[in-house]
N, C-alpha and C. Protein backbone atom coordinates (compact mmCIF):
# COMPACT_ATOMS: atom_id res chain seq x y z
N UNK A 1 109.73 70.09 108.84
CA UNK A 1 110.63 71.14 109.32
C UNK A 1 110.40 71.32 110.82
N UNK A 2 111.53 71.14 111.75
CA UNK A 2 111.36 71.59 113.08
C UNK A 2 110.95 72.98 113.13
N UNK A 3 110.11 72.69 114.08
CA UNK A 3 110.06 74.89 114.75
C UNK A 3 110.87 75.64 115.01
N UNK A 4 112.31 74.86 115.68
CA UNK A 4 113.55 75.75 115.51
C UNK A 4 114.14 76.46 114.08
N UNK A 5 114.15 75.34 113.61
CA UNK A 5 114.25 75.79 111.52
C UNK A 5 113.51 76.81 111.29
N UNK A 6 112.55 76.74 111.68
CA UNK A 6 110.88 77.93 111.08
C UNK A 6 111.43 79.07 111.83
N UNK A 7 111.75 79.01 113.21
CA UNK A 7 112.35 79.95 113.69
C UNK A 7 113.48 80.53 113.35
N UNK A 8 113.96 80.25 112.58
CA UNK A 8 115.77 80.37 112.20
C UNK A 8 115.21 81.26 110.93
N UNK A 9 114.27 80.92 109.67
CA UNK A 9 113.97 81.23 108.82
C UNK A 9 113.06 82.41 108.92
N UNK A 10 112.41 82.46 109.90
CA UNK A 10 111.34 83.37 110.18
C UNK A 10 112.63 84.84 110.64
N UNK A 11 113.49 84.25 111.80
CA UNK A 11 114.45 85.28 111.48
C UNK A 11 114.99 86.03 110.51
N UNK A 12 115.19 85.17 109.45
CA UNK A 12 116.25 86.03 108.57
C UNK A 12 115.09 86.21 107.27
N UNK A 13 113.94 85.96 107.66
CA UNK A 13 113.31 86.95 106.79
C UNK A 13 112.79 87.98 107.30
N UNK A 14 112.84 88.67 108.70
CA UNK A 14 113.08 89.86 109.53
C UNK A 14 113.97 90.47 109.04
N UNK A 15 115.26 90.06 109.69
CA UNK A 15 116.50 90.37 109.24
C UNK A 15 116.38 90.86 107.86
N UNK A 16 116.23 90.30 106.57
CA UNK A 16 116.70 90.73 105.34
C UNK A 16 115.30 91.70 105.17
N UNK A 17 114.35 91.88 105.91
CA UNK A 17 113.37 92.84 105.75
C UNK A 17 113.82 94.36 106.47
N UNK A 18 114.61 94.24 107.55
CA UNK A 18 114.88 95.76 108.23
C UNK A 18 116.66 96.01 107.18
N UNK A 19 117.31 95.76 106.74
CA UNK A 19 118.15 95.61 105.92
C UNK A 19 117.82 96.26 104.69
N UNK A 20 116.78 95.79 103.70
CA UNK A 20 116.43 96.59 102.94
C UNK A 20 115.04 97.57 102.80
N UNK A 21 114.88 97.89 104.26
CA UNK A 21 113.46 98.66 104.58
C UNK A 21 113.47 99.86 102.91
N UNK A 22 114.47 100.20 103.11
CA UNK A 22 114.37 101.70 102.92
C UNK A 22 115.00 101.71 100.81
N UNK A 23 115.45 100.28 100.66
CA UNK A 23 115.87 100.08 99.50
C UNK A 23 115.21 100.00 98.18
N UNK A 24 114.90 100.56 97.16
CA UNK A 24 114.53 100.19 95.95
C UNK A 24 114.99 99.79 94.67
N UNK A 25 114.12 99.07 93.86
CA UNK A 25 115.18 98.64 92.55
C UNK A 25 114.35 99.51 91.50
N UNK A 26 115.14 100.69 90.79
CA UNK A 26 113.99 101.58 90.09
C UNK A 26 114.18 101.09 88.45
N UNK A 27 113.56 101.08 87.60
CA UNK A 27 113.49 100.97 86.48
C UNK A 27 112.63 101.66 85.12
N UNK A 28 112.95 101.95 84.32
CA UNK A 28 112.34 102.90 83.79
C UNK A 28 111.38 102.63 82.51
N UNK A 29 110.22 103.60 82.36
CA UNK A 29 109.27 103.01 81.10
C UNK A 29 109.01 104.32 80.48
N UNK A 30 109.38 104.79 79.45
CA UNK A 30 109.02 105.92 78.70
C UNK A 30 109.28 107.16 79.59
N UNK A 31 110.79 107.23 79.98
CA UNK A 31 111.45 108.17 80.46
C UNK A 31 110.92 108.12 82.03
N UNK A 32 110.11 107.80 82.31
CA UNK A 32 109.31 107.81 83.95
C UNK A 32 109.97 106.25 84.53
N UNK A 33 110.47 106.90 85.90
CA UNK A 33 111.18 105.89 86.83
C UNK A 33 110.10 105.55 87.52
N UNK A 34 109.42 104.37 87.84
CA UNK A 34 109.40 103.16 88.85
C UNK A 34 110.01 103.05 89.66
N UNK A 35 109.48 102.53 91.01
CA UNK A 35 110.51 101.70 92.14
C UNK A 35 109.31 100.74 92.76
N UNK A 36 110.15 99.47 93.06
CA UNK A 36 109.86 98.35 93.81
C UNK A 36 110.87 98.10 94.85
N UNK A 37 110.16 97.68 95.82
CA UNK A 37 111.00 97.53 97.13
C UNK A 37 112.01 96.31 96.56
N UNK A 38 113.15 96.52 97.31
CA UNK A 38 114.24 95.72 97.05
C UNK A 38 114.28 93.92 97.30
N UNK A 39 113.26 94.31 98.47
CA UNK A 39 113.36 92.58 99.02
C UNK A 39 111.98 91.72 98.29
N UNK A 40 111.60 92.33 96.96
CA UNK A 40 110.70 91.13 96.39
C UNK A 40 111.37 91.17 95.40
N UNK A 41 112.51 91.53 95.01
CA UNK A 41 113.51 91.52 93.92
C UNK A 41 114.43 90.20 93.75
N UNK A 42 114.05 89.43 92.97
CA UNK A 42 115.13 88.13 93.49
C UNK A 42 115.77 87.88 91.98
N UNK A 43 116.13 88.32 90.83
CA UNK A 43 117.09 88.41 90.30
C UNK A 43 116.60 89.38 88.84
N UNK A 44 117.80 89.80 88.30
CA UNK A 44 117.13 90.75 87.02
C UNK A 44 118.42 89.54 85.81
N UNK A 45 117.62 89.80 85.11
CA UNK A 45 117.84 89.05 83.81
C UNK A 45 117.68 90.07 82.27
N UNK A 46 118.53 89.48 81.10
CA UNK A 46 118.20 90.47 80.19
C UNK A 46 116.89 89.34 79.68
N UNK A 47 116.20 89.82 78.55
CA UNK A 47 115.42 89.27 77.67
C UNK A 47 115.83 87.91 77.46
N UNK A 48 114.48 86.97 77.34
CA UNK A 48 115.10 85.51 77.03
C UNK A 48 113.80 85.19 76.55
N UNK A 49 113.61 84.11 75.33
CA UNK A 49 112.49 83.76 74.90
C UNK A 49 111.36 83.29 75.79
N UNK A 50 110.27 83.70 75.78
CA UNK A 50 109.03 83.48 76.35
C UNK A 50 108.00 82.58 75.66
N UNK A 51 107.63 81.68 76.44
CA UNK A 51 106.60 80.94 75.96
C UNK A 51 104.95 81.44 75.99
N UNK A 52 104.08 81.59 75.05
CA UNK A 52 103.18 82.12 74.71
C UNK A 52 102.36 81.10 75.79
N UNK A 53 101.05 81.73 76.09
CA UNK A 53 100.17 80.66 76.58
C UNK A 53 99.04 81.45 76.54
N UNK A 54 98.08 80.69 75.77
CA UNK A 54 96.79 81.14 75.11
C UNK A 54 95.36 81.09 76.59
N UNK A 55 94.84 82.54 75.96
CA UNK A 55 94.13 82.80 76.77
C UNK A 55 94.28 83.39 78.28
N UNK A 56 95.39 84.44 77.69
CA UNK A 56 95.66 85.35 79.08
C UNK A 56 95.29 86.52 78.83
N UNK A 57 95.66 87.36 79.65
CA UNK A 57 95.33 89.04 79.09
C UNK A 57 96.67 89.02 78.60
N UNK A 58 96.01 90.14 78.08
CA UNK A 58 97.28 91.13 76.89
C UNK A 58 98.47 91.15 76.99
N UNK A 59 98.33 91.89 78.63
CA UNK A 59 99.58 92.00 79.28
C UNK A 59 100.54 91.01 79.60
N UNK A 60 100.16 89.93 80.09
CA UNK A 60 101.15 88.50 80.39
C UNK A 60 101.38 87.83 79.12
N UNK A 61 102.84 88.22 78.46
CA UNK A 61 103.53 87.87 77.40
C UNK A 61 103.74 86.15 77.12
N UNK A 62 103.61 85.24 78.66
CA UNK A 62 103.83 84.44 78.51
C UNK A 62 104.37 83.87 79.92
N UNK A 63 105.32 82.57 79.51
CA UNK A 63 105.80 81.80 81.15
C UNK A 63 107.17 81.99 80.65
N UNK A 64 108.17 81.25 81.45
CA UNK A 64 109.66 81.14 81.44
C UNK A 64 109.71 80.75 82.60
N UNK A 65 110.94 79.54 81.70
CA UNK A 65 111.63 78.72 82.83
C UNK A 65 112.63 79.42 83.51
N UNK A 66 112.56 79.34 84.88
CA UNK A 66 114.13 80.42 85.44
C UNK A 66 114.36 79.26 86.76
N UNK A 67 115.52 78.19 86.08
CA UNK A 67 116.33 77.52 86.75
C UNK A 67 115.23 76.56 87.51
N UNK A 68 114.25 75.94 86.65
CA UNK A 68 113.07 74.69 87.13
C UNK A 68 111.77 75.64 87.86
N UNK A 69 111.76 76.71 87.83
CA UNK A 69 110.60 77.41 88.19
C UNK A 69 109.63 78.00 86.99
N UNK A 70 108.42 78.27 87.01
CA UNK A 70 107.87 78.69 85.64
C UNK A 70 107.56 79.15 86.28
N UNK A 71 107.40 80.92 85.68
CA UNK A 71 107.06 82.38 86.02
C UNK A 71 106.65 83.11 85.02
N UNK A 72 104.95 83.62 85.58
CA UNK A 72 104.90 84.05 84.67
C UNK A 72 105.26 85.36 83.86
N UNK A 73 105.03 85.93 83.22
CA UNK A 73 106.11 87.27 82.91
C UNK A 73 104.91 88.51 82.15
N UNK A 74 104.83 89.64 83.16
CA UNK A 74 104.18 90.66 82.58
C UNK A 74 104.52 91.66 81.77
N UNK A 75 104.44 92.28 80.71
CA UNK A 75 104.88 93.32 80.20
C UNK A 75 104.09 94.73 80.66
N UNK A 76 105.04 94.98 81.77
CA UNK A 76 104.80 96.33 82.61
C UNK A 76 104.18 97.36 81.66
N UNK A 77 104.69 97.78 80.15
CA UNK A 77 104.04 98.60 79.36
C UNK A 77 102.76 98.56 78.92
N UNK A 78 102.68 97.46 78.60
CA UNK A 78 101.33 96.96 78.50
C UNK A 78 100.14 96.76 79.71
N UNK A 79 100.72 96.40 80.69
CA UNK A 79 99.90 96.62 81.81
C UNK A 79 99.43 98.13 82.34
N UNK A 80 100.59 98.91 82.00
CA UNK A 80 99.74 100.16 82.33
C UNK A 80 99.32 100.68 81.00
N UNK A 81 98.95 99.96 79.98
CA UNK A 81 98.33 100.34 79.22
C UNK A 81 99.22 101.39 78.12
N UNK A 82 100.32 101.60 78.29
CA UNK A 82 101.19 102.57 77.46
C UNK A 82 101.76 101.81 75.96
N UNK A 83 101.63 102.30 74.85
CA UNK A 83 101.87 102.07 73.78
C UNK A 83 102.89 101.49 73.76
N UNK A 84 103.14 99.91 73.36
CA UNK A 84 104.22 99.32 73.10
C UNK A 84 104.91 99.58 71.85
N UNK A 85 106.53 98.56 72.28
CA UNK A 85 107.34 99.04 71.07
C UNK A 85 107.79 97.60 71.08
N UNK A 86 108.74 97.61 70.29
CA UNK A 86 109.77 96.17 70.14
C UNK A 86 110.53 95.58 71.31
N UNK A 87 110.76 94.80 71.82
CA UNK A 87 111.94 94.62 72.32
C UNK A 87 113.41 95.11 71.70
N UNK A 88 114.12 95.53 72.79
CA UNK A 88 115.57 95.58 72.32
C UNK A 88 116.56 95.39 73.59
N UNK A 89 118.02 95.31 73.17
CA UNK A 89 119.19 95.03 74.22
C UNK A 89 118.93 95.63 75.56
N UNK A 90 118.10 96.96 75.68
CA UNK A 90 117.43 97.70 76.79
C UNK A 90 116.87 96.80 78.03
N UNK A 91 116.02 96.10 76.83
CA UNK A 91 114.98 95.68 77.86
C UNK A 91 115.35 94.42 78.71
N UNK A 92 114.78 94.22 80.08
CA UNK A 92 114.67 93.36 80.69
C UNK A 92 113.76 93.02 81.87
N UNK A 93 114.33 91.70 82.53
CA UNK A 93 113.21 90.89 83.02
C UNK A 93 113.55 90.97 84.77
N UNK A 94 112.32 91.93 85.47
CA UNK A 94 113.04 91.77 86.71
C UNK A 94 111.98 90.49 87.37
N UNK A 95 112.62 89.86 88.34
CA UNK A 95 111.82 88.75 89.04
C UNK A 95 111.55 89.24 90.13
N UNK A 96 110.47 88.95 90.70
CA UNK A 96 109.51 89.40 91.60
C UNK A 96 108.82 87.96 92.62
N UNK A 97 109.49 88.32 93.89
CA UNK A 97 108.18 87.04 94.64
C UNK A 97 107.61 88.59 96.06
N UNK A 98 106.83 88.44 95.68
CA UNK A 98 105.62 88.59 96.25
C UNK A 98 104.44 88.10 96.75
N UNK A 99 104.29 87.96 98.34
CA UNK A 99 103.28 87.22 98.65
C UNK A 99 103.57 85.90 98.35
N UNK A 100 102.29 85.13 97.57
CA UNK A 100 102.48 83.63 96.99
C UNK A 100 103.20 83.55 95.04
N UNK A 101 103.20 85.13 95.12
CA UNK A 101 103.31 85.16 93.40
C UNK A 101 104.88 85.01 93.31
N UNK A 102 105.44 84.83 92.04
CA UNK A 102 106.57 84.56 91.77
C UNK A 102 106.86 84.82 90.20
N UNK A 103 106.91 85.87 89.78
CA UNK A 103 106.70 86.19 88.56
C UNK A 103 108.00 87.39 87.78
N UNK A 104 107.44 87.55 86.39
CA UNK A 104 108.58 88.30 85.48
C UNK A 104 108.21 89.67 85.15
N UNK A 105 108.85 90.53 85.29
CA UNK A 105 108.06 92.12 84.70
C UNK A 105 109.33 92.80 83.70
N UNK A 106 108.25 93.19 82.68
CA UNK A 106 109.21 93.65 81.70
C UNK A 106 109.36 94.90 81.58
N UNK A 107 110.04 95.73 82.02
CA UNK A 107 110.93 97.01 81.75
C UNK A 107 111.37 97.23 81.11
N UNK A 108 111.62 98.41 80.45
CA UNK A 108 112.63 99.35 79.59
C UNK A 108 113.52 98.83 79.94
N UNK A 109 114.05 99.59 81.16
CA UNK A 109 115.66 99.58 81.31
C UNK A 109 115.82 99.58 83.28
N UNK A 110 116.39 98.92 83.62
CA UNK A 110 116.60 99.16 85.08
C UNK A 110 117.56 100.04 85.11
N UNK A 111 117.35 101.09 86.23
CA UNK A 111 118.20 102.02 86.57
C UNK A 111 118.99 101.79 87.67
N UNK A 112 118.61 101.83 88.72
CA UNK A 112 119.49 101.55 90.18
C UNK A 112 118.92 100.89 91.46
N UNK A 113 119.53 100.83 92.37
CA UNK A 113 118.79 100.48 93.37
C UNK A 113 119.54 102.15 94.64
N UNK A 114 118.68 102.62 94.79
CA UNK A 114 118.43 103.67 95.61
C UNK A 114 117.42 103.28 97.41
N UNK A 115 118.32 104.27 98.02
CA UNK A 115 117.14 104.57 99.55
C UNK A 115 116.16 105.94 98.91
N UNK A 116 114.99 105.20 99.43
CA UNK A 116 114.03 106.21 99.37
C UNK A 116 113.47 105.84 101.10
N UNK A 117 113.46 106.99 101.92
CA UNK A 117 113.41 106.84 103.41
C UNK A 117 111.90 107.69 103.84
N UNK A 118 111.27 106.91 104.46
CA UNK A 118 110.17 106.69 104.82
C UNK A 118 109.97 108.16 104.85
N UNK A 119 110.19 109.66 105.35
CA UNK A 119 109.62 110.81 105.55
C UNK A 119 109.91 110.99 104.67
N UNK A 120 110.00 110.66 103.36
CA UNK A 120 110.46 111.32 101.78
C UNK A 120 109.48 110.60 100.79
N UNK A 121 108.80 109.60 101.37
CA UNK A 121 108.09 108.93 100.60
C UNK A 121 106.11 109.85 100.58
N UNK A 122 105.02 110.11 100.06
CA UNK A 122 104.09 110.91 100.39
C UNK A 122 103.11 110.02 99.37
N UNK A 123 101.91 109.70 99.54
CA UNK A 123 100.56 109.61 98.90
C UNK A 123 100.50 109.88 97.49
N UNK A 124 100.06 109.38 96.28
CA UNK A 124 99.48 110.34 94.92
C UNK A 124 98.49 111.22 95.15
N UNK A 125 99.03 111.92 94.50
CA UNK A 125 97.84 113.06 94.40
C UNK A 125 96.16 112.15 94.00
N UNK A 126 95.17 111.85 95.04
CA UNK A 126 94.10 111.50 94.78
C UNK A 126 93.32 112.04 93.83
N UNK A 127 93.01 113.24 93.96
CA UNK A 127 92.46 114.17 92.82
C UNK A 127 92.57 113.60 91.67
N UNK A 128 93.66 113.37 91.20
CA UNK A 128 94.05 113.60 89.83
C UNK A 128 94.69 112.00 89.54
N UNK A 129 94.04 111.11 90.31
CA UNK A 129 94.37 109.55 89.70
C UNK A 129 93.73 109.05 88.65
N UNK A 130 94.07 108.61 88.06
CA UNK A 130 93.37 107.96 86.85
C UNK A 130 94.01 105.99 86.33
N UNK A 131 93.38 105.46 85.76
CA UNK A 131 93.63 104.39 85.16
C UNK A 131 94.88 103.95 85.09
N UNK A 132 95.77 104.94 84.36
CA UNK A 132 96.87 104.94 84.20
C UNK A 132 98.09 104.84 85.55
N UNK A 133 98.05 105.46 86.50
CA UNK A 133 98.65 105.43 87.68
C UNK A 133 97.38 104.80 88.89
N UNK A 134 96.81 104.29 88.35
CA UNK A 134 95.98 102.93 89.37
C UNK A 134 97.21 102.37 90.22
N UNK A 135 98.09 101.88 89.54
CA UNK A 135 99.12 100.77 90.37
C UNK A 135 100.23 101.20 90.79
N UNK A 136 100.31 102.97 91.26
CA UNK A 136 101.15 103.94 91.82
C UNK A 136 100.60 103.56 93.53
N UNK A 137 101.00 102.96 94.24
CA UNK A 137 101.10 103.00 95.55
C UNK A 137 101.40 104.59 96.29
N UNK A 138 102.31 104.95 96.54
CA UNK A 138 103.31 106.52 96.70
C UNK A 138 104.05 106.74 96.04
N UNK A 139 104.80 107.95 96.18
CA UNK A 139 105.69 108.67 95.53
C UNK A 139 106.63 108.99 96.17
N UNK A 140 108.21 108.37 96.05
CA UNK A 140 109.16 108.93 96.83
C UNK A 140 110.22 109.84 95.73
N UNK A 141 110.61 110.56 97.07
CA UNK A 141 111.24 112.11 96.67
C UNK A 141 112.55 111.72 96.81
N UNK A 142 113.13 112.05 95.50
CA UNK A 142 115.13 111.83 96.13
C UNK A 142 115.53 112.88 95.27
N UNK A 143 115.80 113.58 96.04
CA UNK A 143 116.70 114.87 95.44
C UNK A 143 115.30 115.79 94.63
N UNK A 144 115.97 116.29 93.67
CA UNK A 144 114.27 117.06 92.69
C UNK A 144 113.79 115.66 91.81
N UNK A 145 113.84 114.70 91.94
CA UNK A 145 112.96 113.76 90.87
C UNK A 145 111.95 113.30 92.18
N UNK A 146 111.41 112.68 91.03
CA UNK A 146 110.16 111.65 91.95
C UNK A 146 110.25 110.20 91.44
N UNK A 147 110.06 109.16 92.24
CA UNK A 147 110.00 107.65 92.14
C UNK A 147 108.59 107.37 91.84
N UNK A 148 107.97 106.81 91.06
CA UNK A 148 106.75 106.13 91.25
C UNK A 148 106.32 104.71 92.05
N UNK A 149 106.38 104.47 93.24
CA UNK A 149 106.42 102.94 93.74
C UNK A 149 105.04 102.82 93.83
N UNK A 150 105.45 101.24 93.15
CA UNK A 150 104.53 100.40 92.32
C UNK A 150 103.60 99.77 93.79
N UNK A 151 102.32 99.55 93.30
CA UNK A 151 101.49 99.37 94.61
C UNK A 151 101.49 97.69 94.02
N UNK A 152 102.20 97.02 94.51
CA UNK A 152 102.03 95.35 94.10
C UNK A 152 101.12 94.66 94.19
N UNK A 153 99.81 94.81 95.06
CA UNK A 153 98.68 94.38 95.24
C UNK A 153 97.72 94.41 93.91
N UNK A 154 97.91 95.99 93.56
CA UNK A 154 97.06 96.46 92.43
C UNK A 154 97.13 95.72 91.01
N UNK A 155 98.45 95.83 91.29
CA UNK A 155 99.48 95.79 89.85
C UNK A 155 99.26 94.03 89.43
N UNK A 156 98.97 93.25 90.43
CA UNK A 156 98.91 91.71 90.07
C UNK A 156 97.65 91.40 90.29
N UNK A 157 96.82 92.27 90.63
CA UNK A 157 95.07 91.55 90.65
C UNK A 157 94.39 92.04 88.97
N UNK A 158 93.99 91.18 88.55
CA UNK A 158 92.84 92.07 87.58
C UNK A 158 91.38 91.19 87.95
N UNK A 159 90.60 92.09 87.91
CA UNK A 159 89.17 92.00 88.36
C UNK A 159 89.10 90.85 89.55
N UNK A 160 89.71 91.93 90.90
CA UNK A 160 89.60 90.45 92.24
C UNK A 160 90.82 89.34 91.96
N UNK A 161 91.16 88.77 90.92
CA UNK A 161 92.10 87.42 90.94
C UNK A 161 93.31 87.79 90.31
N UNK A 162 94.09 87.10 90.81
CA UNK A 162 95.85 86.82 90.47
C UNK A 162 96.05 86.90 88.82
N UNK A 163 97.01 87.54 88.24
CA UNK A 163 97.42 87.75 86.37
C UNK A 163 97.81 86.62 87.05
């Protein structure tokens, strides 16, 4: 690849970064909304069979092929540890690249993609963190609800290394 190319590309991943600064894709797990920034969002899918692969944690349901890529696919409920249920028509698969990762997270239900704008966004309450909201990054405010955005770092390491 020329350096002009790298440069061309390095642009418009600026570009598509000040574009959706302020954007989220929220989705929901036992009535409580989620949000992930918009630009590690690269496509939502409903449910599609998953291939098992032995000797993962709990949480990673498995791989899936999505168009010659294998990704692996987390079940968000299970990762935060909340009592699973069945799959149904609800549920689906949002795709995620992040960093070097490139992976599947399983949600209830996606809700929208909303601005949540930087002086609306505030810290978790430290005090009162626990296990459960470990992988709560901040909390943005839109209107009287609250967003939970997902801290992506947290949410894909277990003990130091990559799910």
């Amino acid at each position: 690849m020329s350096i002009e190319n790298e440069q061309i590309l390095h642009k418009d991943d600026t570009e598509i970064e000040e574009t959706t600064k302020d954007q989220y894709l929220t989705f929901e797990l036992d009535n409580e909304e989620y949000a992930v920034g918009i630009a590690y969002v690269r496509e939502i899918t409903q449910m599609q069979p998953i291939t098992k692969v032995p000797e993962t944690p709990d949480y990673v349901e498995g791989i899936i092929n999505v168009r010659g890529d294998i990704a692996p696919v987390i079940n968000v409920r299970k990762r935060f540890m909340k009592e699973t249920k069945p799959f149904d028509e609800s549920n689906c698969i949002v795709f995620v690249i992040y960093k070097d990762y490139y992976l599947g997270l399983i949600a209830d239900a996606v809700k929208e993609v909303i601005f949540i704008y930087e002086d609306s966004i505030v810290p978790p309450p430290s005090a009162k963190l626990s296990f459960h909201n470990q992988f709560v990054k901040n909390i943005g405010k839109v209107g009287t609800k609250v967003k939970l955005i997902l801290d992506l770092d947290r949410f894909l390491l277990q003990d130091g290394h990559a799910v």
